[in-house]
N, C-alpha and C. Protein backbone atom coordinates (compact mmCIF):
# COMPACT_ATOMS: atom_id res chain seq x y z
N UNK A 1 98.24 119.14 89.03
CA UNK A 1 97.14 118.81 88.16
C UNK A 1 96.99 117.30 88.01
N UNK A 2 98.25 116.69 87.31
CA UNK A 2 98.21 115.39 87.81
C UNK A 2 97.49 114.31 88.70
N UNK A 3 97.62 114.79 90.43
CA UNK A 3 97.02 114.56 91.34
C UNK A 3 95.55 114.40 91.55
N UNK A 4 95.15 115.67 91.11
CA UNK A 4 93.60 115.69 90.97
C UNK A 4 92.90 115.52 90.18
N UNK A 5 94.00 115.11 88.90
CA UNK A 5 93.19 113.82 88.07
C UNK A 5 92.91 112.73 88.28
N UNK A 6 94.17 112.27 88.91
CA UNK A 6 94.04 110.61 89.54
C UNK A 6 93.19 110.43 90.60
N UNK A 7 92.80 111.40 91.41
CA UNK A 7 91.59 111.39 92.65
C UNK A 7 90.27 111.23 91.68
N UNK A 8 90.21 112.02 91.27
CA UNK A 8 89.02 111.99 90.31
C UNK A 8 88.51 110.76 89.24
N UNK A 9 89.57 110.48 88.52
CA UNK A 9 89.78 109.28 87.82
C UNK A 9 89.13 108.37 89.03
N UNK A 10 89.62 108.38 90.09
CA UNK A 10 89.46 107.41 91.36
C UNK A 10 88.29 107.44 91.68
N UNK A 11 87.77 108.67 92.03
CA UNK A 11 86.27 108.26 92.22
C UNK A 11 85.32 108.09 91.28
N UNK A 12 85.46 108.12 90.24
CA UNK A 12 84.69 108.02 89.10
C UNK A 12 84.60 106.47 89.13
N UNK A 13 85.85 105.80 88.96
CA UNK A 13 85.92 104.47 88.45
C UNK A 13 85.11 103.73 90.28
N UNK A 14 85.43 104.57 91.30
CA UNK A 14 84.52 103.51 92.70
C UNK A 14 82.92 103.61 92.28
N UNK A 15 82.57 104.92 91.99
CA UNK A 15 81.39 104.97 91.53
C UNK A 15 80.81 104.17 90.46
N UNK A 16 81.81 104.02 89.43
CA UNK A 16 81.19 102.45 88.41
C UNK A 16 81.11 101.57 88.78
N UNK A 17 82.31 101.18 90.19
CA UNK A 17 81.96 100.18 90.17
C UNK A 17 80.65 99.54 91.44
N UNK A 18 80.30 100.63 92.26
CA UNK A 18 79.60 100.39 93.31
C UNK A 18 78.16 100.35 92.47
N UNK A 19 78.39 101.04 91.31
CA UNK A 19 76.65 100.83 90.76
C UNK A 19 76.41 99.94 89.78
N UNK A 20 77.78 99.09 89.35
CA UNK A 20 78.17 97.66 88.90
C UNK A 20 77.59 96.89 89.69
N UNK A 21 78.13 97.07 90.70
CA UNK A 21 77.82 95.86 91.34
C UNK A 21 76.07 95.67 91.83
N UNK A 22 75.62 97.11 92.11
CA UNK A 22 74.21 97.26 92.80
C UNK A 22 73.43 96.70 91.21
N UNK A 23 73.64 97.08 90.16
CA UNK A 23 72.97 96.53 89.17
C UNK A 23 72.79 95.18 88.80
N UNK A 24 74.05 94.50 88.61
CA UNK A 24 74.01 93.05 88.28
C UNK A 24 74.62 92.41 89.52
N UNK A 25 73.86 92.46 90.37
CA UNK A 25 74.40 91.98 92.23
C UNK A 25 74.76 90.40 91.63
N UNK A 26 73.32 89.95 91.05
CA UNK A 26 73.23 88.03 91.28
C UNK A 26 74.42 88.01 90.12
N UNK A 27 74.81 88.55 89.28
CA UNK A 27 75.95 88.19 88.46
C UNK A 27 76.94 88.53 88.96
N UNK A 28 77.65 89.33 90.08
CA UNK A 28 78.70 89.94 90.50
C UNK A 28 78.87 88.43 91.82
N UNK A 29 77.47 88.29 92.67
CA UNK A 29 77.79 87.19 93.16
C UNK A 29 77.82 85.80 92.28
N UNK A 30 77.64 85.42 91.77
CA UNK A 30 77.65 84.14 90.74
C UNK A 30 79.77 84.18 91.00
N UNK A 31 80.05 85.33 89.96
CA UNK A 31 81.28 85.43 89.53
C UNK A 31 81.96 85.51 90.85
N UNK A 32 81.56 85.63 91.85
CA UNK A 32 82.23 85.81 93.00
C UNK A 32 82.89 84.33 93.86
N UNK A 33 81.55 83.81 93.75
CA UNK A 33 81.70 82.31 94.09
C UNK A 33 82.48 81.18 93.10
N UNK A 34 82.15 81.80 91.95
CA UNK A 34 83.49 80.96 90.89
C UNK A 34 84.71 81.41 91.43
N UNK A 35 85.05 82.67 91.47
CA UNK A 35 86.64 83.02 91.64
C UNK A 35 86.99 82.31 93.01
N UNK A 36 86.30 82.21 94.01
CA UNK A 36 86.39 81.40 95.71
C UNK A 36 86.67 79.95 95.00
N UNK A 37 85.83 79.57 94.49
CA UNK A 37 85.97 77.84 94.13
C UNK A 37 87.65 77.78 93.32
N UNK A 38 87.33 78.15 92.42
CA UNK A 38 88.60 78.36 91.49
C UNK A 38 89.94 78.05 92.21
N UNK A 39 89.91 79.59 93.03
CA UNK A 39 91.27 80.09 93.72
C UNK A 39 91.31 78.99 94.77
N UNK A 40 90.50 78.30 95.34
CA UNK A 40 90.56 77.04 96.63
C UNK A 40 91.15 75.88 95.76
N UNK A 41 90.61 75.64 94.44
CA UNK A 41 91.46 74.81 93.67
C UNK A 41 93.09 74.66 93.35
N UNK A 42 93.42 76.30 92.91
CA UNK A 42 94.85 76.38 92.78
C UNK A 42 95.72 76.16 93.82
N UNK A 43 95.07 76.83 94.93
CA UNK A 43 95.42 76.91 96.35
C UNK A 43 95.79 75.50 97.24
N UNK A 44 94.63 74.33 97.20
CA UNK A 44 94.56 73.19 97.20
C UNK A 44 95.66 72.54 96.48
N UNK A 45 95.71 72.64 94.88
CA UNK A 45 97.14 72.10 94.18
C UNK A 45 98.49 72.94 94.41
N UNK A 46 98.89 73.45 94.61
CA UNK A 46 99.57 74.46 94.79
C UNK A 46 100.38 73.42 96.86
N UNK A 47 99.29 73.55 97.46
CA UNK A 47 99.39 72.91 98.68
C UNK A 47 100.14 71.28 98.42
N UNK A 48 99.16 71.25 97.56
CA UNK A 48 99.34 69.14 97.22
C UNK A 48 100.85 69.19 96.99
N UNK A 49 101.29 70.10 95.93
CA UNK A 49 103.01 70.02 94.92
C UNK A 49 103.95 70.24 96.09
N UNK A 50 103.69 70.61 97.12
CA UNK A 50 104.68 71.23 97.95
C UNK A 50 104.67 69.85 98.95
N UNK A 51 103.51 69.78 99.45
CA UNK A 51 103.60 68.39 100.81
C UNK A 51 104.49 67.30 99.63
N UNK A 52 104.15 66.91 99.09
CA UNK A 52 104.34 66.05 97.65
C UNK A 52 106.33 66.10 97.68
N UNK A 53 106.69 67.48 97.45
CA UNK A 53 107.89 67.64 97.19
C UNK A 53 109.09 67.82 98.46
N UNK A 54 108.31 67.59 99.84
CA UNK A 54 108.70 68.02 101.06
C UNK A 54 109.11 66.54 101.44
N UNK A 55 107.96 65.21 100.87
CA UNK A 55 108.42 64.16 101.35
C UNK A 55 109.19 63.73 100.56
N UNK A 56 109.55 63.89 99.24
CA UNK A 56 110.45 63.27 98.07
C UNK A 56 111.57 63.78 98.98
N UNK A 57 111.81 64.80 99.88
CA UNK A 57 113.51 65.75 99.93
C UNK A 57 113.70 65.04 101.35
N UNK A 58 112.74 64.09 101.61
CA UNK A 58 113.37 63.18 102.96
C UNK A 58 112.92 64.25 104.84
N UNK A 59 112.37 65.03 104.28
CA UNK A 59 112.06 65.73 105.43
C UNK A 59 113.24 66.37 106.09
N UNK A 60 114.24 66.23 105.55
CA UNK A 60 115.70 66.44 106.52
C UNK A 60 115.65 68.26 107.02
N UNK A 61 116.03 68.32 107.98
CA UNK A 61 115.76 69.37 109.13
C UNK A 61 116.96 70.66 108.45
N UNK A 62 116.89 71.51 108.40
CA UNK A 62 117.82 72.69 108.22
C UNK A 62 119.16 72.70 108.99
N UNK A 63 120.23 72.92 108.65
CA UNK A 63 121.21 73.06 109.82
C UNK A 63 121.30 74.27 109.77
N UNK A 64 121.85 75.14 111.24
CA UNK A 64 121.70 76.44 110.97
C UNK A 64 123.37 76.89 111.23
N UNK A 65 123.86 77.58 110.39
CA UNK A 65 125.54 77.63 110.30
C UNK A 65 125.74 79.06 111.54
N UNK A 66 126.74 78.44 112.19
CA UNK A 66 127.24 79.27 113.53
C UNK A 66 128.60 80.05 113.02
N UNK A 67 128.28 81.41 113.57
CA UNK A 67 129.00 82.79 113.12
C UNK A 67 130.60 81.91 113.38
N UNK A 68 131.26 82.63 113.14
CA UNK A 68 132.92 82.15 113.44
C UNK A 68 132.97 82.44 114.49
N UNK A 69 134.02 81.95 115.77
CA UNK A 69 134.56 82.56 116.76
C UNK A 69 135.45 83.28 116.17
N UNK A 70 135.97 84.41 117.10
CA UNK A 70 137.09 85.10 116.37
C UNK A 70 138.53 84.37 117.59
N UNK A 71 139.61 84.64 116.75
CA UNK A 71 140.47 83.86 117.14
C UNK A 71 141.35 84.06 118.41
N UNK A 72 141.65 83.08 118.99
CA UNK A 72 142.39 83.08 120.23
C UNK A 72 142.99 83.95 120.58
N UNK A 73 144.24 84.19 121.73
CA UNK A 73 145.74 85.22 122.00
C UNK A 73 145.12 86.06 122.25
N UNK A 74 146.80 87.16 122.56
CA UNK A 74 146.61 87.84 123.14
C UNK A 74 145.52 89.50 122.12
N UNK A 75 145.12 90.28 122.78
CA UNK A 75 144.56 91.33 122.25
C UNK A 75 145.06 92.27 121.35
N UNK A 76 144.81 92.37 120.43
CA UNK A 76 145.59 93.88 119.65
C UNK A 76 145.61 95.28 120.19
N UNK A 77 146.36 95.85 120.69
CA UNK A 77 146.62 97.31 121.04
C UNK A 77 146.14 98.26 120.24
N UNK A 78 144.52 99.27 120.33
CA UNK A 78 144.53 99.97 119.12
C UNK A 78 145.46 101.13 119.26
N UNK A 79 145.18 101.55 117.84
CA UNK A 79 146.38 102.72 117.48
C UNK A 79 145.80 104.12 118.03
């Protein structure tokens, strides 16, 4: 029962919103193009803090740590 509430629930709420949007289109686009500008802003600063914090750390390269050899002699005999 569950299930075929939440399908339902589901199409109910695509259907609000597809006739949301067909109703107030020029307001759905308005708000559309704010959230693009906006999110290019955060996105943009977000970008800046990092180049910003990449040259403060000297650029220095990763070292990448090598597994152990395992140790010399002769072989162990298994049991």
């Amino acid at each position: 029962m569950g299930k075929v509430l939440s399908i339902l629930i589901g199409l109910i709420l695509i259907a609000l919103g597809v006739w949301g949007v067909m109703a107030w289109s020029d307001d759905v686009l308005a708000f559309v193009k704010g959230a693009i500008v906006i999110m290019a802003i955060i996105i943009g600063l977000g970008i800046f803090v990092f180049g910003i914090s990449e040259l403060r750390a000297g650029g220095e390269e990763p070292t990448v740590m090598e597994a152990p050899s395992p140790p010399e002699g002769p072989a162990q005999p298994s049991a």
